[in-house]
N, C-alpha and C. Protein backbone atom coordinates (compact mmCIF):
# COMPACT_ATOMS: atom_id res chain seq x y z
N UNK A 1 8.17 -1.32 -21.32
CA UNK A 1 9.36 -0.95 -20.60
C UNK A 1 9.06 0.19 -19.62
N UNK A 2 8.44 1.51 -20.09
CA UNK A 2 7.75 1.90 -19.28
C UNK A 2 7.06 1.82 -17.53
N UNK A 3 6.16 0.39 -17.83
CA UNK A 3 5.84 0.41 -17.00
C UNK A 3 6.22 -0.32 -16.48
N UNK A 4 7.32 -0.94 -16.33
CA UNK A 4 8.20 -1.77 -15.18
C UNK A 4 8.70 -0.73 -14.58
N UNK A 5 9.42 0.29 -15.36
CA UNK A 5 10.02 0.98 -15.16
C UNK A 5 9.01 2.72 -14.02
N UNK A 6 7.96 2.36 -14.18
CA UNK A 6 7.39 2.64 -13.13
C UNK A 6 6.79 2.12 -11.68
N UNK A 7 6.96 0.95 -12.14
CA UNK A 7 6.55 0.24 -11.06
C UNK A 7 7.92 0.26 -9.92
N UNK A 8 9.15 0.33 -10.98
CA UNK A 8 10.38 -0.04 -9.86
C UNK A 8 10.44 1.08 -8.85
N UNK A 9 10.52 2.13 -10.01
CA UNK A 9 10.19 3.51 -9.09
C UNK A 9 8.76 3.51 -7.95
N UNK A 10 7.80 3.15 -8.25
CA UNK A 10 6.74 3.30 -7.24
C UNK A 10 7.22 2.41 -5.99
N UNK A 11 7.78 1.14 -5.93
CA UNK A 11 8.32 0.35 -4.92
C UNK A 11 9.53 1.08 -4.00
N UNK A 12 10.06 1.61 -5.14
CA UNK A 12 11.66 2.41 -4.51
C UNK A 12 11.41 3.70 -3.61
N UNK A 13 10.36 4.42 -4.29
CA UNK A 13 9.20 5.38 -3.21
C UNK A 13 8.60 4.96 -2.06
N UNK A 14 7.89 3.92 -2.54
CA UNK A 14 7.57 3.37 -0.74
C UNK A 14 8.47 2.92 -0.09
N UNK A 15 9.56 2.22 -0.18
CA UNK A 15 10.48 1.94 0.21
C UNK A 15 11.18 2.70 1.18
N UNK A 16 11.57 3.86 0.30
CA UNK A 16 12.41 5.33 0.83
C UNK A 16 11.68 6.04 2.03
N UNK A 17 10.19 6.05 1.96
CA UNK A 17 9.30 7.27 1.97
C UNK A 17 8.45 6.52 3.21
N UNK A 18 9.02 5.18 3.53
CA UNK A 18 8.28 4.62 4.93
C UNK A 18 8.99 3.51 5.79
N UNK A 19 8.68 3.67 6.98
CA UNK A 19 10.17 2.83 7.59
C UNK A 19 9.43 1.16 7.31
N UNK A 20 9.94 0.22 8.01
CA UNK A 20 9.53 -1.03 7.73
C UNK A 20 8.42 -1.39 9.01
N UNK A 21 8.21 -0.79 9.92
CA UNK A 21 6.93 -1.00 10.59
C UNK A 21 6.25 -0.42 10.05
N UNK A 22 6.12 0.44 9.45
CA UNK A 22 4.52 0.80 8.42
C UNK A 22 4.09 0.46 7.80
N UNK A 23 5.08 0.14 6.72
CA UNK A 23 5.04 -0.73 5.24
C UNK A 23 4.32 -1.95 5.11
N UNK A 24 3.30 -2.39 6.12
CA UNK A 24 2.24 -3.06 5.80
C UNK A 24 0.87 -2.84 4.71
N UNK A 25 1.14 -3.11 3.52
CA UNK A 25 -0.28 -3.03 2.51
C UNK A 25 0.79 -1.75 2.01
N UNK A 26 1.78 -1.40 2.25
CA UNK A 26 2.01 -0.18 1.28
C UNK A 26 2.36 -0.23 -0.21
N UNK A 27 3.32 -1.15 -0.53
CA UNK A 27 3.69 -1.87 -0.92
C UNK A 27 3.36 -1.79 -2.16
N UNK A 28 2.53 -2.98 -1.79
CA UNK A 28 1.52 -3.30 -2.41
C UNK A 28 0.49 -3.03 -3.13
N UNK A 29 0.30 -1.31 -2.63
CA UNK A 29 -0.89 -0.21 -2.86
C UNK A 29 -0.01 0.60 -3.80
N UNK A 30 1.57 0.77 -3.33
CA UNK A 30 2.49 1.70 -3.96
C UNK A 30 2.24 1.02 -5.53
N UNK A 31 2.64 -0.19 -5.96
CA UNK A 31 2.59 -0.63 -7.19
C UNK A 31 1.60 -0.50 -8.23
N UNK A 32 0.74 -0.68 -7.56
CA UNK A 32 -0.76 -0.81 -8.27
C UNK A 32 -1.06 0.86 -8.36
N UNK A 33 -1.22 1.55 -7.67
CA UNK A 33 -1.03 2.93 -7.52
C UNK A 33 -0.27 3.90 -8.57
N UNK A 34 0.85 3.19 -8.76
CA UNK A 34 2.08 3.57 -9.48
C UNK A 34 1.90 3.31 -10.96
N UNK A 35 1.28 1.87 -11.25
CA UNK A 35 0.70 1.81 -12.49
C UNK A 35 -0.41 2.48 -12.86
N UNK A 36 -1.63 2.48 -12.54
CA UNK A 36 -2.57 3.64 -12.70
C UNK A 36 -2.16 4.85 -12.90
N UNK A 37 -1.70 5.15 -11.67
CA UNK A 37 -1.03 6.76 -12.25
C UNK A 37 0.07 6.94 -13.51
N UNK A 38 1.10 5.67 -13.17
CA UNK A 38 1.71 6.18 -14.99
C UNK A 38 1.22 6.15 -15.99
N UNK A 39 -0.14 5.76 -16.07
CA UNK A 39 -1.58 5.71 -16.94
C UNK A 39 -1.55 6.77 -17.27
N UNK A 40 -1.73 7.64 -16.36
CA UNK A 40 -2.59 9.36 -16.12
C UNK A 40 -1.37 10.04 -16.58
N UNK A 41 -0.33 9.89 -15.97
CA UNK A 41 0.77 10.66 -16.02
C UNK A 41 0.88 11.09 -14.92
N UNK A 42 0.86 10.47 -13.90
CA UNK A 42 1.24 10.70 -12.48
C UNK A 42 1.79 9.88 -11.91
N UNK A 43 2.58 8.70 -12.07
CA UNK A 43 3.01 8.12 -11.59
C UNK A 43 3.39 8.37 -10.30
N UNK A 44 4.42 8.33 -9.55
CA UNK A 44 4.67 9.39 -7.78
C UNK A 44 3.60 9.39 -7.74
N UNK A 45 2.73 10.40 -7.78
CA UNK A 45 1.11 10.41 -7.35
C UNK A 45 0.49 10.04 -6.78
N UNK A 46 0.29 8.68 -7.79
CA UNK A 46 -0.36 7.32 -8.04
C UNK A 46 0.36 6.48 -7.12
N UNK A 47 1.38 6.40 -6.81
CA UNK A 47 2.49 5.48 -5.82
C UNK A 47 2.11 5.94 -4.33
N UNK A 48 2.19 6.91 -4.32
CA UNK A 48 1.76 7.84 -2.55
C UNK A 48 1.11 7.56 -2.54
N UNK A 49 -0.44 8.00 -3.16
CA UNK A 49 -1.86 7.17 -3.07
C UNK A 49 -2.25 6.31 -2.76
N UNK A 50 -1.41 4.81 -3.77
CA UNK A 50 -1.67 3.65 -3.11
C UNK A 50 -0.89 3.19 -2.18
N UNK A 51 -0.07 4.05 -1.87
CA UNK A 51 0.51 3.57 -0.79
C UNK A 51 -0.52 4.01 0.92
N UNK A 52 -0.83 5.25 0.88
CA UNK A 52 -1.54 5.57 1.75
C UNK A 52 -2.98 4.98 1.71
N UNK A 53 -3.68 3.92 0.73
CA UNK A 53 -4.53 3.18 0.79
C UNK A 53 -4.42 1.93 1.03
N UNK A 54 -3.18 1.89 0.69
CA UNK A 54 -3.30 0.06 0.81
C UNK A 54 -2.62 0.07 2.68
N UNK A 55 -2.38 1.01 3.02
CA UNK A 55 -1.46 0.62 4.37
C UNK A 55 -3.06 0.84 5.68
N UNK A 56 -3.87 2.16 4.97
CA UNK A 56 -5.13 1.98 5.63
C UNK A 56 -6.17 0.38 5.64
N UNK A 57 -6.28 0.14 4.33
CA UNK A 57 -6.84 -1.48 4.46
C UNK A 57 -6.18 -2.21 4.61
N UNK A 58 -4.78 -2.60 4.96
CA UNK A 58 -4.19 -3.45 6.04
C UNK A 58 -4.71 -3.38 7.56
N UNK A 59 -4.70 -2.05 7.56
CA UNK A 59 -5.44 -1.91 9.44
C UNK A 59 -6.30 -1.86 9.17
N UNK A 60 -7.09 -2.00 8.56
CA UNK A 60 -8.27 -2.03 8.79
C UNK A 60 -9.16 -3.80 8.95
N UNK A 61 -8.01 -4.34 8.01
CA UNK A 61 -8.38 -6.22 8.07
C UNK A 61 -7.48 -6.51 9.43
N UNK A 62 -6.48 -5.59 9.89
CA UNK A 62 -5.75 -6.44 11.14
C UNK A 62 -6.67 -5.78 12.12
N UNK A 63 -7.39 -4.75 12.59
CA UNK A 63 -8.67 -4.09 13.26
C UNK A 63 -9.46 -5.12 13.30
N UNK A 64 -10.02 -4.99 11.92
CA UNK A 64 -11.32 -6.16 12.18
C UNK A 64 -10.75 -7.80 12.65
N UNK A 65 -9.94 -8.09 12.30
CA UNK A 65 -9.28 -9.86 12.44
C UNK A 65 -9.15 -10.02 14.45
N UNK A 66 -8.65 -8.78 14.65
CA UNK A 66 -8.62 -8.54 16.04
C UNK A 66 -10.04 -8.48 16.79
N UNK A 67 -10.65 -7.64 16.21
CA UNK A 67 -11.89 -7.96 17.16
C UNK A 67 -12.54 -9.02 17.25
N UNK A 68 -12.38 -10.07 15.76
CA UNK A 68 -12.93 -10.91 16.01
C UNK A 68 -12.47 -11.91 16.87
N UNK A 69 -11.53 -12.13 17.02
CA UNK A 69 -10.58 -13.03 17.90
C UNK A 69 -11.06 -12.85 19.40
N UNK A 70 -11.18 -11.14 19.60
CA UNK A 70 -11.58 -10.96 21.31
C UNK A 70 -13.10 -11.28 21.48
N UNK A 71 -14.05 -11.77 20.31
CA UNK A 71 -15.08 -11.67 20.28
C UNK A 71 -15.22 -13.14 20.72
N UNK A 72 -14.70 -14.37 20.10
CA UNK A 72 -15.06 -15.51 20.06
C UNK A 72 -14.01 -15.79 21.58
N UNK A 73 -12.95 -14.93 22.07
CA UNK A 73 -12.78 -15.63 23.33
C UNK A 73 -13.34 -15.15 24.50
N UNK A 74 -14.68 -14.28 24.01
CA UNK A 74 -15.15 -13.73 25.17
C UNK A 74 -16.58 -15.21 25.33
N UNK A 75 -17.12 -15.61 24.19
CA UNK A 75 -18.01 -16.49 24.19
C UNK A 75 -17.87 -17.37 24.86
């Protein structure tokens, strides 16, 4: 129960805490983030964290997906 109950909160944090053009990979990072840390006892923490990781490796696969695209229509 717990950890639903952290997870809702880690979603409801990213949610709050980023508008909807950012919230790419946050999400997503917030949850997983959110569980780990209610591990530790950091839940919040753990939610910011993965949130600020998972929204970096979103740009970073839409970065790379992009170059490749300008790459093969330059060929």
């Amino acid at each position: 129960m717990k950890l639903t109950s952290a997870a809702i909160c880690a979603v409801a944090l990213a949610l709050a805490s980023v508008g909807a053009a950012d919230a790419k990979g946050c999400i997503k990072g917030a949850v997983v983030g959110g569980a780990a840390g209610h591990m530790a006892g950091h839940g919040k923490l753990g939610a910011a964290a993965g949130c600020i990781v998972g929204h970096h490796e979103a740009n970073k696969t839409e970065t790379n997906k992009n170059q490749n695209q300008s790459q093969s229509g330059q060929k």
